[in-house]
PDB file of N, CA and C in Angstrom:
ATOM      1  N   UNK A   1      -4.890 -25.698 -10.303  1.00  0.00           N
ATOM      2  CA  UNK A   1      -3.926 -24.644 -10.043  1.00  0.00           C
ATOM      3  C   UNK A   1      -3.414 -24.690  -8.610  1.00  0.00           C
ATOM      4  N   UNK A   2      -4.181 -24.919  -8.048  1.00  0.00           N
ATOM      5  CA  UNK A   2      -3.847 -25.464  -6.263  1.00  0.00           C
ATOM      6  C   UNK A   2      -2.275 -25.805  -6.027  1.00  0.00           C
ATOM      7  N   UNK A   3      -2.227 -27.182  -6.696  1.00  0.00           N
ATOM      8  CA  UNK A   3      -1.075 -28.121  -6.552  1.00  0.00           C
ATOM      9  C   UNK A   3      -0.088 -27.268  -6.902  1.00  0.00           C
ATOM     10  N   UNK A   4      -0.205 -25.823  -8.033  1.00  0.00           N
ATOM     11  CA  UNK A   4       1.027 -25.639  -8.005  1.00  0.00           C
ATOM     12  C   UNK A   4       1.768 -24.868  -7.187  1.00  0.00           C
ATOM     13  N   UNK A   5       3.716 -24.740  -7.208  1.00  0.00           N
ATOM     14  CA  UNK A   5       4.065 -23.679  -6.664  1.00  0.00           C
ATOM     15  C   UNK A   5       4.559 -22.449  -7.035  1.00  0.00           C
ATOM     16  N   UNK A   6       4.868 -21.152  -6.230  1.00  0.00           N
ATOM     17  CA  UNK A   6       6.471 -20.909  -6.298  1.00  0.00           C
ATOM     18  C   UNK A   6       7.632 -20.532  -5.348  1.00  0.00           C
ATOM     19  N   UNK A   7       8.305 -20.175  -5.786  1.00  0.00           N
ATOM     20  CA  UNK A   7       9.456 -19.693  -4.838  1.00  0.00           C
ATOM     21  C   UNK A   7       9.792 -18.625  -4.620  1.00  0.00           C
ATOM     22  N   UNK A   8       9.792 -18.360  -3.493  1.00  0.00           N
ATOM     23  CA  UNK A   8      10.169 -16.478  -3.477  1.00  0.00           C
ATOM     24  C   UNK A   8      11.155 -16.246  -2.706  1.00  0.00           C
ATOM     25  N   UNK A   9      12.454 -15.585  -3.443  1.00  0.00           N
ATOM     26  CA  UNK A   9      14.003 -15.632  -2.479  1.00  0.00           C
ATOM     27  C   UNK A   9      13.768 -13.921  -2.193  1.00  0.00           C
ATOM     28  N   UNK A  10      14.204 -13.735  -0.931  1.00  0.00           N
ATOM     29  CA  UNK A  10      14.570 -12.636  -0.954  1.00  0.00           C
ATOM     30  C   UNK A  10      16.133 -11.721  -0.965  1.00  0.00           C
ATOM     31  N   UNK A  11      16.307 -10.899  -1.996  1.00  0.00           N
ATOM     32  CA  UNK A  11      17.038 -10.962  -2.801  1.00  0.00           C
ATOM     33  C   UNK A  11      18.263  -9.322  -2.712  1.00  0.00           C
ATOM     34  N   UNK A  12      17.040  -8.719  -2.261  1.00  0.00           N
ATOM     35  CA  UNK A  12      18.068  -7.309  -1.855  1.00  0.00           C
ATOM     36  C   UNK A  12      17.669  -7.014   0.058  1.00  0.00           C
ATOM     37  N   UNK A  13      18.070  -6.061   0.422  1.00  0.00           N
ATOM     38  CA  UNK A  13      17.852  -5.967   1.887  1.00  0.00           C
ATOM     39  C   UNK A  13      16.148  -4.991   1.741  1.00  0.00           C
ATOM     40  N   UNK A  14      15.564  -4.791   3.004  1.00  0.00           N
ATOM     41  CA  UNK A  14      15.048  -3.888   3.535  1.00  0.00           C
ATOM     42  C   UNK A  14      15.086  -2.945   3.713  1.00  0.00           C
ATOM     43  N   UNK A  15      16.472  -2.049   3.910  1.00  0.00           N
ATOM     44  CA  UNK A  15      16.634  -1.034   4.311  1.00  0.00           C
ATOM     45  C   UNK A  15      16.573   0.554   2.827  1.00  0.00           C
ATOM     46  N   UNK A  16      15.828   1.206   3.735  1.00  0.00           N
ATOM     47  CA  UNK A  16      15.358   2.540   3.097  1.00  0.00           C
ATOM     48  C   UNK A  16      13.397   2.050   1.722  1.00  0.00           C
ATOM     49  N   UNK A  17      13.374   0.870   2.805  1.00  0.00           N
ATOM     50  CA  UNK A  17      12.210   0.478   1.946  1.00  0.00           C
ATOM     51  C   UNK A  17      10.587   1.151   2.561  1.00  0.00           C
ATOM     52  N   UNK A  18       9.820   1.188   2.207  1.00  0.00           N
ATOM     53  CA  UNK A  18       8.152   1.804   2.848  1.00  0.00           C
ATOM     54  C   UNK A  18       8.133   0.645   4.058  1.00  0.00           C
ATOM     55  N   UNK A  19       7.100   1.074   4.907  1.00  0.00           N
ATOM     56  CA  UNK A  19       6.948   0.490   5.833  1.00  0.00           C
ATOM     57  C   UNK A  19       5.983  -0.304   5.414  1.00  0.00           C
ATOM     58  N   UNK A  20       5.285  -0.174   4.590  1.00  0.00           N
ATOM     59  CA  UNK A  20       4.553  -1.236   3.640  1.00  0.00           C
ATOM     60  C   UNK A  20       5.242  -2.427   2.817  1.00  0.00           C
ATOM     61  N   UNK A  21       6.047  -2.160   2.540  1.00  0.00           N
ATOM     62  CA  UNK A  21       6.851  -3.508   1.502  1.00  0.00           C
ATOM     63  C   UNK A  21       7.911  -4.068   2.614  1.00  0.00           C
ATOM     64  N   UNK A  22       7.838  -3.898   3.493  1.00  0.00           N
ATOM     65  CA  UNK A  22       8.677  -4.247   5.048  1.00  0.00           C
ATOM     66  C   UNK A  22       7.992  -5.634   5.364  1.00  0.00           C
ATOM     67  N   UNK A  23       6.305  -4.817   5.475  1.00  0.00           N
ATOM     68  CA  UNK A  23       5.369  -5.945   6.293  1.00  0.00           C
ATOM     69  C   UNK A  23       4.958  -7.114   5.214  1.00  0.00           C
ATOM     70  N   UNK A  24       4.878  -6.406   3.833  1.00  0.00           N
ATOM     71  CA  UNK A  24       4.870  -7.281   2.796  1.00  0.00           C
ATOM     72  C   UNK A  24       5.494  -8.351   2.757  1.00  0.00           C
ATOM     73  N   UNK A  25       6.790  -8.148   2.761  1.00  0.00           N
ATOM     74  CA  UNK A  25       8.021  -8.873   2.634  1.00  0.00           C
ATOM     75  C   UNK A  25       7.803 -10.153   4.271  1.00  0.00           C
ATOM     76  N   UNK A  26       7.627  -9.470   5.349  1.00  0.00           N
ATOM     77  CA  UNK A  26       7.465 -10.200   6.139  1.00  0.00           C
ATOM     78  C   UNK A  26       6.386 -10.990   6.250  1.00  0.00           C
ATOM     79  N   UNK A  27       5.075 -10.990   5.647  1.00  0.00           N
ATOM     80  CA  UNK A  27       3.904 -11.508   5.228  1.00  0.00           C
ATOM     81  C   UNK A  27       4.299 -12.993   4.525  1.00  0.00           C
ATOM     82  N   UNK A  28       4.766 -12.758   3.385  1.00  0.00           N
ATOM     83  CA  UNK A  28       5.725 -13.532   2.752  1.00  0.00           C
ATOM     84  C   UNK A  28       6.294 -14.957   3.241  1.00  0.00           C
ATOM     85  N   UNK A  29       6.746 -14.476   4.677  1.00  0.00           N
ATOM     86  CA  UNK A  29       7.642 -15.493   5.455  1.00  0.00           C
ATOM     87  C   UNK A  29       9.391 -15.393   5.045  1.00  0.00           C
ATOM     88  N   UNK A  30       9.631 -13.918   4.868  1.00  0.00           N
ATOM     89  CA  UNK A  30      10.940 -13.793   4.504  1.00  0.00           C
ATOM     90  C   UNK A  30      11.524 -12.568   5.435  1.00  0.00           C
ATOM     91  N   UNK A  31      12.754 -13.244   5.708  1.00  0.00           N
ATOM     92  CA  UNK A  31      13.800 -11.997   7.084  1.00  0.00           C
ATOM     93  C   UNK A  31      15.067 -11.726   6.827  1.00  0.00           C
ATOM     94  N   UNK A  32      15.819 -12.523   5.977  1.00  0.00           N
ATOM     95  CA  UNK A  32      16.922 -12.299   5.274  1.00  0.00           C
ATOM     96  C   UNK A  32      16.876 -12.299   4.455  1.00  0.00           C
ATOM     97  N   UNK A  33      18.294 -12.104   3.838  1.00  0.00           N
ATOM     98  CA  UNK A  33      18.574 -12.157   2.088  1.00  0.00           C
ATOM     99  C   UNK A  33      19.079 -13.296   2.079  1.00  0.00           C
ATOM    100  N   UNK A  34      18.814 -13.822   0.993  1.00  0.00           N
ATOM    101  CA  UNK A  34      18.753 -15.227   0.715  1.00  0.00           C
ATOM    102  C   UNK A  34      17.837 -16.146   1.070  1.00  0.00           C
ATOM    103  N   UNK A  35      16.997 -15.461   1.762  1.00  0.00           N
ATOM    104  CA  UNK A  35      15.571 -16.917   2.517  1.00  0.00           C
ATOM    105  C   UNK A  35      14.971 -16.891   1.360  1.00  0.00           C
ATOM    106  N   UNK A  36      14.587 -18.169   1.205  1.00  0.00           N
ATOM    107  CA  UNK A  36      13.399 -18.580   0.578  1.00  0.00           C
ATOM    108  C   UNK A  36      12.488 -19.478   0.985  1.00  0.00           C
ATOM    109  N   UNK A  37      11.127 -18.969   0.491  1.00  0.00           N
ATOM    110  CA  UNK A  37      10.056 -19.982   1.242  1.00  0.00           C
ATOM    111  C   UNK A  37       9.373 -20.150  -0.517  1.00  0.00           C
ATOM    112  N   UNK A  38       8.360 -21.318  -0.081  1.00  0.00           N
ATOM    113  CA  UNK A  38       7.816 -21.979  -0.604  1.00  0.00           C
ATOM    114  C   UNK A  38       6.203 -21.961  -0.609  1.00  0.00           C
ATOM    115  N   UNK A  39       5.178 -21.365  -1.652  1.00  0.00           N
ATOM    116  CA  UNK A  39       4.074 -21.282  -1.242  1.00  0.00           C
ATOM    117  C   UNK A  39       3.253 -21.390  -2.399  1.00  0.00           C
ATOM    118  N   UNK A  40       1.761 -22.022  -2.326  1.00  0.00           N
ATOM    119  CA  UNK A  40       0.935 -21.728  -3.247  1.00  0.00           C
ATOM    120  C   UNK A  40       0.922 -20.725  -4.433  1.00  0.00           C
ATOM    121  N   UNK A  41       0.530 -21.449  -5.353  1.00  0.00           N
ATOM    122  CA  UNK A  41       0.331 -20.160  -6.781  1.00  0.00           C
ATOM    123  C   UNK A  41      -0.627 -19.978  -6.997  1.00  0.00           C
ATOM    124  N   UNK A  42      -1.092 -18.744  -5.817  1.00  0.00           N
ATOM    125  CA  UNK A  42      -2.493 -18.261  -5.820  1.00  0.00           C
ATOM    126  C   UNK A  42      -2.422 -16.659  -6.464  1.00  0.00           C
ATOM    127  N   UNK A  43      -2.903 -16.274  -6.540  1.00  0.00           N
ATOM    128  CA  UNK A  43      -3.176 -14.781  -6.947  1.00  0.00           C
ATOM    129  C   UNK A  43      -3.052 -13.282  -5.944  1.00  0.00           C
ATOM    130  N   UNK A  44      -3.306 -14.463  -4.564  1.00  0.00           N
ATOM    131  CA  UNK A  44      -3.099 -13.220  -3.268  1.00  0.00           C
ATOM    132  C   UNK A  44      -1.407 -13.629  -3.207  1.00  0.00           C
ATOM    133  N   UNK A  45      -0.810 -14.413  -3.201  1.00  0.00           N
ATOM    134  CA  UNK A  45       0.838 -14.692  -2.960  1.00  0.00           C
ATOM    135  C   UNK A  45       1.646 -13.916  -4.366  1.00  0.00           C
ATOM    136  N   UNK A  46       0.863 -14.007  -5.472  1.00  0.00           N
ATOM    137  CA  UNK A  46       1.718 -13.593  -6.897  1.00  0.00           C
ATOM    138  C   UNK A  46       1.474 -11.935  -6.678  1.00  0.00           C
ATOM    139  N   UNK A  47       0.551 -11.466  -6.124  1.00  0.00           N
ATOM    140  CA  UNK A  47       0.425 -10.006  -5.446  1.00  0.00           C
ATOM    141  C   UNK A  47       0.743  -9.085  -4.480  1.00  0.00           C
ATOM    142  N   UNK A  48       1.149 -10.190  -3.596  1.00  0.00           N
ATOM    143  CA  UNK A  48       2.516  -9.707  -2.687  1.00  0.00           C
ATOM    144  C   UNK A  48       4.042 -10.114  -3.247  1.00  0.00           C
ATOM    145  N   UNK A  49       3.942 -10.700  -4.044  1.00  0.00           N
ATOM    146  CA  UNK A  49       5.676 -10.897  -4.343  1.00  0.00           C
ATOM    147  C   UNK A  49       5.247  -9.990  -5.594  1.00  0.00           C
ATOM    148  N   UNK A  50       4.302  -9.387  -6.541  1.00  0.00           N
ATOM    149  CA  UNK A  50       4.528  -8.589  -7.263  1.00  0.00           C
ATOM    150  C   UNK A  50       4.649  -6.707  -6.587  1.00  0.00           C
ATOM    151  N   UNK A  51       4.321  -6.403  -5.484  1.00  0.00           N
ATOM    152  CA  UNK A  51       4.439  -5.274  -4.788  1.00  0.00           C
ATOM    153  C   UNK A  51       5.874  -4.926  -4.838  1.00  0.00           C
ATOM    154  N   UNK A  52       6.755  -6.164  -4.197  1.00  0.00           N
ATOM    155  CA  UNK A  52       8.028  -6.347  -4.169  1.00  0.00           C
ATOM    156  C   UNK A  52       8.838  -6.636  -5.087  1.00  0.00           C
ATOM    157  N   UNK A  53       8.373  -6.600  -6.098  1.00  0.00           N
ATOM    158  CA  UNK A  53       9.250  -7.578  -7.429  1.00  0.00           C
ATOM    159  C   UNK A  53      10.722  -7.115  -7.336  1.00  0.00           C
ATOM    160  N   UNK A  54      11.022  -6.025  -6.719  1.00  0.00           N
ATOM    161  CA  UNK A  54      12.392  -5.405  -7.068  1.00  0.00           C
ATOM    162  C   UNK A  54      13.600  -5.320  -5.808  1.00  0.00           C
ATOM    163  N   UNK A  55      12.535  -6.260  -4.787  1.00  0.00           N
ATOM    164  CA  UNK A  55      13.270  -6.860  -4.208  1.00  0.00           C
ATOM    165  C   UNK A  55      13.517  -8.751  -3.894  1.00  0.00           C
ATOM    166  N   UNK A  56      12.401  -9.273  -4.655  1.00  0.00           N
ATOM    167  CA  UNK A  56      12.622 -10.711  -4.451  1.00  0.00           C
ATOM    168  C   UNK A  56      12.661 -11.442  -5.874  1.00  0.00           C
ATOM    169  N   UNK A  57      13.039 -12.086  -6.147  1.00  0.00           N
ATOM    170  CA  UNK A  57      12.581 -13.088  -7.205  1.00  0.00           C
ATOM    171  C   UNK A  57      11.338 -14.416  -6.902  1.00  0.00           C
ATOM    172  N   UNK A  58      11.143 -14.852  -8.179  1.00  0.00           N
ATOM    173  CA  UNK A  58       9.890 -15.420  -8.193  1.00  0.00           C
ATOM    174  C   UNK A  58      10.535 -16.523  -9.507  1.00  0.00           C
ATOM    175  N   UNK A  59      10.304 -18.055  -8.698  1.00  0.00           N
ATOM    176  CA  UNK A  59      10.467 -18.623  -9.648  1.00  0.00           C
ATOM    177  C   UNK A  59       9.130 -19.694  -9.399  1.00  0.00           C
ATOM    178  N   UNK A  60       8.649 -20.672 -10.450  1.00  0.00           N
ATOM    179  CA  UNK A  60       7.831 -21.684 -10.545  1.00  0.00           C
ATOM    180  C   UNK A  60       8.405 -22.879 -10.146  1.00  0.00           C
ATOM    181  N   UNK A  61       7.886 -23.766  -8.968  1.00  0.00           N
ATOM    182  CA  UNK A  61       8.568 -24.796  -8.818  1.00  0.00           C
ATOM    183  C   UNK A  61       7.945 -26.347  -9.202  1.00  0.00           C
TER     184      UNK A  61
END
């Protein structure tokens, strides 16, 4: 499961969000809309992009 990935774009803005899904989002490695980074498909990464789901997408790469 290691080897695999996914992708997480970020997809709507920040603003009027918790100050929790802020740091989330920045945890992530994401600062704009439209960044995407690239990271392990671990269970702690699928749990921060699931906090956020309604602001990023999540694809399998």
């Amino acid at each position: 499961m290691a080897d695999k990935k996914i992708k997480i774009t970020l997809v709507k803005g920040l603003v009027g969000s918790t100050e929790r899904q802020k740091v989330n989002v920045h945890s992530l490695g994401l600062h704009k809309i439209g960044q995407s980074v690239i990271r392990e498909d671990t269970p702690v990464y699928r749990g921060m992009a699931n906090r956020v789901r309604h602001l990023v997408t999540v694809e399998e790469v």
